[in-house]
N, C-alpha and C. Protein backbone atom coordinates (compact mmCIF):
# COMPACT_ATOMS: atom_id res chain seq x y z
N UNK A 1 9.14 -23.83 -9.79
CA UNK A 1 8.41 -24.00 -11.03
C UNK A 1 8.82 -25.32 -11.69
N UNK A 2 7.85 -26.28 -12.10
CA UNK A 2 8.23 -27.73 -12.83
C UNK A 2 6.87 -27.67 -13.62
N UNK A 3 7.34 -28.70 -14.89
CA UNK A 3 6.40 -29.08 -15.38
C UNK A 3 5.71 -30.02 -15.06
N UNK A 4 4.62 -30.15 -15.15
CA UNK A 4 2.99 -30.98 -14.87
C UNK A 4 3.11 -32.19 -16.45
N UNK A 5 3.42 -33.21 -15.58
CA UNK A 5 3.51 -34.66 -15.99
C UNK A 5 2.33 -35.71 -15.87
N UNK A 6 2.24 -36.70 -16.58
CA UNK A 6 1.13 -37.69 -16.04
C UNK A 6 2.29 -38.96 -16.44
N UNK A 7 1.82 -39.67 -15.14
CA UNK A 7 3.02 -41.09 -15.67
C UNK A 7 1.74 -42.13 -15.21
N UNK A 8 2.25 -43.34 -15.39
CA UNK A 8 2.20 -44.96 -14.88
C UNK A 8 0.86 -44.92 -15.37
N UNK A 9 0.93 -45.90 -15.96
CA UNK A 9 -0.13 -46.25 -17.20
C UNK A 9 -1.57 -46.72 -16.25
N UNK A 10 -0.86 -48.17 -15.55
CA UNK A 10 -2.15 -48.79 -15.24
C UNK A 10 -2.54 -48.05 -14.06
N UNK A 11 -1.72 -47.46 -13.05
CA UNK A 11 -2.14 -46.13 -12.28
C UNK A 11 -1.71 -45.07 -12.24
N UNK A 12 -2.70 -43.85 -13.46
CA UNK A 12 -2.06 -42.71 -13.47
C UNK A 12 -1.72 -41.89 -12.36
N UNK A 13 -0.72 -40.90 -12.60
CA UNK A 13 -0.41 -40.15 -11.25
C UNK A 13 0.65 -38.80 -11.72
N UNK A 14 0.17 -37.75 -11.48
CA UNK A 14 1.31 -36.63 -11.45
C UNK A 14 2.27 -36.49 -11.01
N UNK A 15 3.27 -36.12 -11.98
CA UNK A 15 4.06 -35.92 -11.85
C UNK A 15 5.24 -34.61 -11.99
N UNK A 16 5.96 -33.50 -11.08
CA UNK A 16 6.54 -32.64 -11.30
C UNK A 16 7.61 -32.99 -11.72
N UNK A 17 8.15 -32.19 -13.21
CA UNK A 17 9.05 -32.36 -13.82
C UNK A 17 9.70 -30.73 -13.64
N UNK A 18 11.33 -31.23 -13.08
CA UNK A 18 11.91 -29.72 -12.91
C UNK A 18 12.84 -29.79 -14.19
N UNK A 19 12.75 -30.24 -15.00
CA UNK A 19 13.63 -30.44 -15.90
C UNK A 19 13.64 -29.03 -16.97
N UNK A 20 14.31 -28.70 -18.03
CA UNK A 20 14.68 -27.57 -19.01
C UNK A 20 13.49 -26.43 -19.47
N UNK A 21 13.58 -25.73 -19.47
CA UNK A 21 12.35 -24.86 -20.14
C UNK A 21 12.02 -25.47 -21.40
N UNK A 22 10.72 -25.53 -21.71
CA UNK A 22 10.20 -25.58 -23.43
C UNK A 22 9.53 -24.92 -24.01
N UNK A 23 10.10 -23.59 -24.64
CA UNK A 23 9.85 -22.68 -25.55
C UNK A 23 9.70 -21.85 -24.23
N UNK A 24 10.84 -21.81 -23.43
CA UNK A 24 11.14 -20.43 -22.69
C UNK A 24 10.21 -20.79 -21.99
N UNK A 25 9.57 -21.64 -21.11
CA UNK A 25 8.44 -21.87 -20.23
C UNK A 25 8.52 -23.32 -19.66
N UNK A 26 8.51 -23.12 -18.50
CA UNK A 26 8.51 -23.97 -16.99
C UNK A 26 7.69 -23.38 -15.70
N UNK A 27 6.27 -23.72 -15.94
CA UNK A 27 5.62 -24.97 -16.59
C UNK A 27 5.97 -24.25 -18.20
N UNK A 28 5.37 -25.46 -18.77
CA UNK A 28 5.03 -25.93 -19.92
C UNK A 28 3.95 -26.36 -20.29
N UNK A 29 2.85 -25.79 -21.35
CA UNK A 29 1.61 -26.52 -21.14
C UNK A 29 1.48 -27.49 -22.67
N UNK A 30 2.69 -27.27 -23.06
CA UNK A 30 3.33 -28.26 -24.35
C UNK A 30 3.86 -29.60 -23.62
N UNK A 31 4.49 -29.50 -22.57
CA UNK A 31 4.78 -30.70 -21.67
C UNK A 31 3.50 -31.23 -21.14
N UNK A 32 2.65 -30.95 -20.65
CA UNK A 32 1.33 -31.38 -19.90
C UNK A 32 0.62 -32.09 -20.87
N UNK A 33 0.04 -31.35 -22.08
CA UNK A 33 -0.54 -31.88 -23.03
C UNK A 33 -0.14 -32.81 -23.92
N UNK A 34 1.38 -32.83 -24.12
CA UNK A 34 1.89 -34.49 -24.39
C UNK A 34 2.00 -35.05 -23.05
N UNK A 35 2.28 -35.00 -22.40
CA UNK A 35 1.84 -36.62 -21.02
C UNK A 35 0.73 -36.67 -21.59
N UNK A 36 -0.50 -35.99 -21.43
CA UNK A 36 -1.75 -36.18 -21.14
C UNK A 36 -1.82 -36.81 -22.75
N UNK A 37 -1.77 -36.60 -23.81
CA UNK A 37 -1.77 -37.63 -24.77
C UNK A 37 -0.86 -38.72 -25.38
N UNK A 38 -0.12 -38.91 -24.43
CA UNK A 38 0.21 -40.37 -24.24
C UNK A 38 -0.22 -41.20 -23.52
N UNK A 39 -0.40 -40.62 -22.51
CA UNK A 39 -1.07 -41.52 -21.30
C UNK A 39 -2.63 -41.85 -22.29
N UNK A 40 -3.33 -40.95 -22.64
CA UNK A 40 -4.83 -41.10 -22.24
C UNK A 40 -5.79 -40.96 -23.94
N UNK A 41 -4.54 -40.71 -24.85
CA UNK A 41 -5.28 -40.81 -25.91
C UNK A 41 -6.27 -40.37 -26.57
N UNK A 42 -7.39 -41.08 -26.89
CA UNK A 42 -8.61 -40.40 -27.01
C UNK A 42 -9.78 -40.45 -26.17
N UNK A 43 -8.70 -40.69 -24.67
CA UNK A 43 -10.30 -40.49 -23.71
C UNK A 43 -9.57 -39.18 -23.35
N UNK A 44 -8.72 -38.41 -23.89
CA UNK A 44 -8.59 -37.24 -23.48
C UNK A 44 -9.16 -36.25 -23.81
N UNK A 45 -9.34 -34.81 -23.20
CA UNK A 45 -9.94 -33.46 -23.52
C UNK A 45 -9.00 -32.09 -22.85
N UNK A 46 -8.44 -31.62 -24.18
CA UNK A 46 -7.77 -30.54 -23.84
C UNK A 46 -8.18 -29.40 -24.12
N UNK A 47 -7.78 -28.68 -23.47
CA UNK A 47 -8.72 -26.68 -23.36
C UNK A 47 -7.71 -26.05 -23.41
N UNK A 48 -7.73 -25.03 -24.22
CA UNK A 48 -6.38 -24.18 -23.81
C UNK A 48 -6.89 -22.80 -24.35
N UNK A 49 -6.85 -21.92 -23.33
CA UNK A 49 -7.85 -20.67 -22.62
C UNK A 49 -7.13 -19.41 -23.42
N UNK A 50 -7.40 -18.08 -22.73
CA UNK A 50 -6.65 -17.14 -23.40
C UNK A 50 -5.28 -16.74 -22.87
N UNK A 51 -4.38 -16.61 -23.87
CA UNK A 51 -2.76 -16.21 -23.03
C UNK A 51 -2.17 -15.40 -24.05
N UNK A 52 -0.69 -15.63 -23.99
CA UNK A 52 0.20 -14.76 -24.65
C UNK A 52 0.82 -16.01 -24.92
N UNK A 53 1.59 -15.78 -26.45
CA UNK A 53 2.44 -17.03 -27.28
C UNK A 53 1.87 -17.66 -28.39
N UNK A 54 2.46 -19.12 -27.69
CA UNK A 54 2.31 -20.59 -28.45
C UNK A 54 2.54 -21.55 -27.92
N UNK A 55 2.65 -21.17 -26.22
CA UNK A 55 2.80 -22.41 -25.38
C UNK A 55 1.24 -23.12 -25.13
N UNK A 56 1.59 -24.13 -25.49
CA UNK A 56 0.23 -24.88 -25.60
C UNK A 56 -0.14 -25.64 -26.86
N UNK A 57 0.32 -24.93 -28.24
CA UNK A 57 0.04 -25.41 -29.56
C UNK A 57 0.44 -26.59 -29.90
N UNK A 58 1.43 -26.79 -30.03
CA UNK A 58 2.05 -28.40 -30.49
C UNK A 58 1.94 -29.22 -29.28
N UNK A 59 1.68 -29.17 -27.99
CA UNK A 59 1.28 -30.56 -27.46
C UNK A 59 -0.52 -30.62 -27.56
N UNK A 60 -1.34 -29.80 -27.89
CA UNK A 60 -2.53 -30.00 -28.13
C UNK A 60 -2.70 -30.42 -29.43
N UNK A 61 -1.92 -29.76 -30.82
CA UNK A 61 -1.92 -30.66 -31.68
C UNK A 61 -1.65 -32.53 -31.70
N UNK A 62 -0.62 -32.71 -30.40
CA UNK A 62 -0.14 -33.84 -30.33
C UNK A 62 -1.50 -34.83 -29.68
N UNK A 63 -2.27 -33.67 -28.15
CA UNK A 63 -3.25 -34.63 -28.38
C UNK A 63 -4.33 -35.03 -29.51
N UNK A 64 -4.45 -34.01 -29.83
CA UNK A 64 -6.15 -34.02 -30.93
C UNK A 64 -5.17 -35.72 -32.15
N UNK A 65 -4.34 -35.29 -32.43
CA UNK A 65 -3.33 -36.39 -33.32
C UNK A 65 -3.66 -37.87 -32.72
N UNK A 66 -4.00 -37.90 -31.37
CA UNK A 66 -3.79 -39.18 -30.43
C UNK A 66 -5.41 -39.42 -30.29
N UNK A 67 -5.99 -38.29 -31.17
CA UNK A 67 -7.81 -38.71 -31.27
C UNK A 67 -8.50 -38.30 -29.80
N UNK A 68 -7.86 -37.18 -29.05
CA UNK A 68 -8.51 -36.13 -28.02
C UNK A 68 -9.06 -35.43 -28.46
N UNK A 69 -10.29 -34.82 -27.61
CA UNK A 69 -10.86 -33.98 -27.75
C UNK A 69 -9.98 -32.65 -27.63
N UNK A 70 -10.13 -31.50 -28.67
CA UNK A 70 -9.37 -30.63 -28.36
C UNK A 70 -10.32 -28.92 -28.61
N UNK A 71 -10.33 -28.27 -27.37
CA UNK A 71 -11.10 -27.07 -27.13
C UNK A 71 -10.47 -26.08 -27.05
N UNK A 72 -10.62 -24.76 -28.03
CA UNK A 72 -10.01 -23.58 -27.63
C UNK A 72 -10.91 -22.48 -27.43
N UNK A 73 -10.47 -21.17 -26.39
CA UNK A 73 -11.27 -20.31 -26.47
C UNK A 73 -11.70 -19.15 -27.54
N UNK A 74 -12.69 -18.89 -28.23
CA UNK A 74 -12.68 -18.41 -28.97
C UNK A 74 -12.26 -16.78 -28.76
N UNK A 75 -12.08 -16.15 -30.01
CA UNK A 75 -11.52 -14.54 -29.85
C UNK A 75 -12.35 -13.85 -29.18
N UNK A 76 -13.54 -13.93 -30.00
CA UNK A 76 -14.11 -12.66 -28.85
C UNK A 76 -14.66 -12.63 -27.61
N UNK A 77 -14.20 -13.98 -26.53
CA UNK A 77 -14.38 -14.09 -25.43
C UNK A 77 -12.72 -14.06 -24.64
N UNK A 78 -11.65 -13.76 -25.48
CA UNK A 78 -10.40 -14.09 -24.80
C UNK A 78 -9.63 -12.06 -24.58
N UNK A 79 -8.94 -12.18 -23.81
CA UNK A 79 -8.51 -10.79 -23.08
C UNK A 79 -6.94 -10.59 -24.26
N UNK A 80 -6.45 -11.96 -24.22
CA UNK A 80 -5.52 -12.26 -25.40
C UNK A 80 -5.44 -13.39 -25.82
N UNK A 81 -5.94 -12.89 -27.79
CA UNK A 81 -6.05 -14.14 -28.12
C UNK A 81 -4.83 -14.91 -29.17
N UNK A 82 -4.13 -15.21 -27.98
CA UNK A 82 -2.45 -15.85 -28.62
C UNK A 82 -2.68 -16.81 -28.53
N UNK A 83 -2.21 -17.46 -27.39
CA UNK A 83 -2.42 -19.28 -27.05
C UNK A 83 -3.81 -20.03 -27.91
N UNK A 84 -4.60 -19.68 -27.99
CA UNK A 84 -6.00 -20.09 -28.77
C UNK A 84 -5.56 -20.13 -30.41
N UNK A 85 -5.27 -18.67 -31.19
CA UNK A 85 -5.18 -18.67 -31.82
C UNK A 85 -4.28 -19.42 -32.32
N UNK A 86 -3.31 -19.64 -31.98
CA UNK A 86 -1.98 -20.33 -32.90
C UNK A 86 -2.71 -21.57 -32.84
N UNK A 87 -3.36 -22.07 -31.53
CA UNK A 87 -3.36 -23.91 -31.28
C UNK A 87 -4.01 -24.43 -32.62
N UNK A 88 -5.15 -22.82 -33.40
CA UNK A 88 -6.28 -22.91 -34.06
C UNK A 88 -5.36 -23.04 -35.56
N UNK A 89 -4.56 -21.76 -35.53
CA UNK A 89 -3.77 -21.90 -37.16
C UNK A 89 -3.14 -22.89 -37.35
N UNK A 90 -2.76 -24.10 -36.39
CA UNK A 90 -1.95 -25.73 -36.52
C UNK A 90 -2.81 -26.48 -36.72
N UNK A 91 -4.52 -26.36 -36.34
CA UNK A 91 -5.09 -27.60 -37.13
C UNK A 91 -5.29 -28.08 -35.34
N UNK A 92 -4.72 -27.67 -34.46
CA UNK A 92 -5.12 -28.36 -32.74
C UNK A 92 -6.50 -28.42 -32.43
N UNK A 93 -7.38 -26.96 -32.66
CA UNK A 93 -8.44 -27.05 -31.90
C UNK A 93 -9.89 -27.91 -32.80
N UNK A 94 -9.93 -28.48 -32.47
CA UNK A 94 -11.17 -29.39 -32.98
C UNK A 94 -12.59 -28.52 -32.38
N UNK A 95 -12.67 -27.85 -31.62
CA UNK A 95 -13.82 -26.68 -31.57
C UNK A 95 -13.58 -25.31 -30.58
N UNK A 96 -14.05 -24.30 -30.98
CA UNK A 96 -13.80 -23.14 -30.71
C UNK A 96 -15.46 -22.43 -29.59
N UNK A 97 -15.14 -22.21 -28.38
CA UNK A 97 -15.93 -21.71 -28.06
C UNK A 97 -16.08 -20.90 -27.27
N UNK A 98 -16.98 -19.77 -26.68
CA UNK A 98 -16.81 -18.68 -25.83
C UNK A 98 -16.66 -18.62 -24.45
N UNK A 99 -15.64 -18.37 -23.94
CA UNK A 99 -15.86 -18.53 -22.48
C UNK A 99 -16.95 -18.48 -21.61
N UNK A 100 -18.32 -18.30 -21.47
CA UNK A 100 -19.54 -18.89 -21.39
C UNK A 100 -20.67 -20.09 -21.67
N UNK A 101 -19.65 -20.39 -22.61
CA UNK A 101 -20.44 -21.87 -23.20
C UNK A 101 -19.17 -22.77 -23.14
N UNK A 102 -18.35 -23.02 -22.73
CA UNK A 102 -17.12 -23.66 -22.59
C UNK A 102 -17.79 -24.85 -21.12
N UNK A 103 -18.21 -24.67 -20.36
CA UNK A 103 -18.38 -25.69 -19.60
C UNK A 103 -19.94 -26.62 -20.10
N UNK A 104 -20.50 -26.19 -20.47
CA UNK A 104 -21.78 -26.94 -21.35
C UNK A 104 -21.36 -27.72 -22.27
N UNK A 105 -20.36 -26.97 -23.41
CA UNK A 105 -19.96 -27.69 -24.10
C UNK A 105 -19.04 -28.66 -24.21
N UNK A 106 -18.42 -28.57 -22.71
CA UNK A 106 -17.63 -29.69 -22.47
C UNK A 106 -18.34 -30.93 -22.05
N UNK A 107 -19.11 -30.73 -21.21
CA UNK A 107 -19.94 -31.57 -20.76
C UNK A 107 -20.44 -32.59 -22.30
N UNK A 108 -21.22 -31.56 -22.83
CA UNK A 108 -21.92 -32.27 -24.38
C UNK A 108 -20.87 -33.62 -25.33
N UNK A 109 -19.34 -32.74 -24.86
CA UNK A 109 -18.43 -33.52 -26.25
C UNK A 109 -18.13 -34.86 -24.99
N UNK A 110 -17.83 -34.42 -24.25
CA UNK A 110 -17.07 -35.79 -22.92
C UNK A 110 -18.49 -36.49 -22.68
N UNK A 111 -20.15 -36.77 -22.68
CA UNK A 111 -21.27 -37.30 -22.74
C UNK A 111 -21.16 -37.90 -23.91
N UNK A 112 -21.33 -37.37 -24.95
CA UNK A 112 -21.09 -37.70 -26.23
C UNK A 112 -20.09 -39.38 -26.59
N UNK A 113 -19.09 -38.95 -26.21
CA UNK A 113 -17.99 -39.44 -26.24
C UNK A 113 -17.98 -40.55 -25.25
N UNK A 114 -18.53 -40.84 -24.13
CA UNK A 114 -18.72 -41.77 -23.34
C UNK A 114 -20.23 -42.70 -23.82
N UNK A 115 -20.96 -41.89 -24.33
CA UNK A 115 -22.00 -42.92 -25.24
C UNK A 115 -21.50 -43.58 -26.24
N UNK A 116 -20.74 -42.90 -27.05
CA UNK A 116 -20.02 -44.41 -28.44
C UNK A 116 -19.41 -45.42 -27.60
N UNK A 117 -18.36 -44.91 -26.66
CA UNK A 117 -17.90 -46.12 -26.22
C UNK A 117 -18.36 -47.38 -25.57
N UNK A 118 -19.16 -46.88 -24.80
CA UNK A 118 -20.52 -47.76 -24.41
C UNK A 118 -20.74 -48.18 -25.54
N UNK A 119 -21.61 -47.58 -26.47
CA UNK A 119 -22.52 -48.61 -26.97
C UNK A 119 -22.02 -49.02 -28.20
């Protein structure tokens, strides 16, 4: 078990980190989601599905902070709604949606989001 890293700027690349638990968890999806918003900023898009906890909350706050897109699943599509909810009571999730409309609507915000920059 290691945590899921992103390194080297001008060529990104994964990286396994076997290093300490964070918040009792290795992986870590608090480790993943800060690489991923350092590396990538606001061409990033983070999701964070239904679980048990708060692993996940403060590095998705950290991306949405770094101007990522940030997606959680909403309650009444999640089996448990821990990981979602907390990301939601910190101010992380920038939109909430049902596990059925979660891939449409990803599509919409990452389209979206590639038209400003363009134009």
């Amino acid at each position: 078990d290691a945590h899921l890293e992103v390194k080297g700027h001008s060529q990104p690349y994964c990286h396994l980190n076997h290093g300490e638990r964070v918040n009792g968890h290795r992986p870590s999806v608090d480790v993943m989601f800060s690489a991923v918003a350092q590396q990538f900023k606001d061409k990033a898009v983070g999701i964070i599905l239904t679980g048990m906890g708060r692993d996940g909350a403060a590095g998705l706050l950290e991306l949405r902070q770094a101007g990522g897109e940030t997606i959680g699943q909403d309650e009444a599509s999640c089996v448990v709604y821990g990981m979602p909810k907390v990301a939601f009571e910190i101010g992380a999730v920038a939109h909430q949606f049902s596990l059925d409309r979660m891939a449409t609507q990803i599509l919409q915000l990452t389209q979206t989001a590639r038209r400003e920059n363009v134009g």
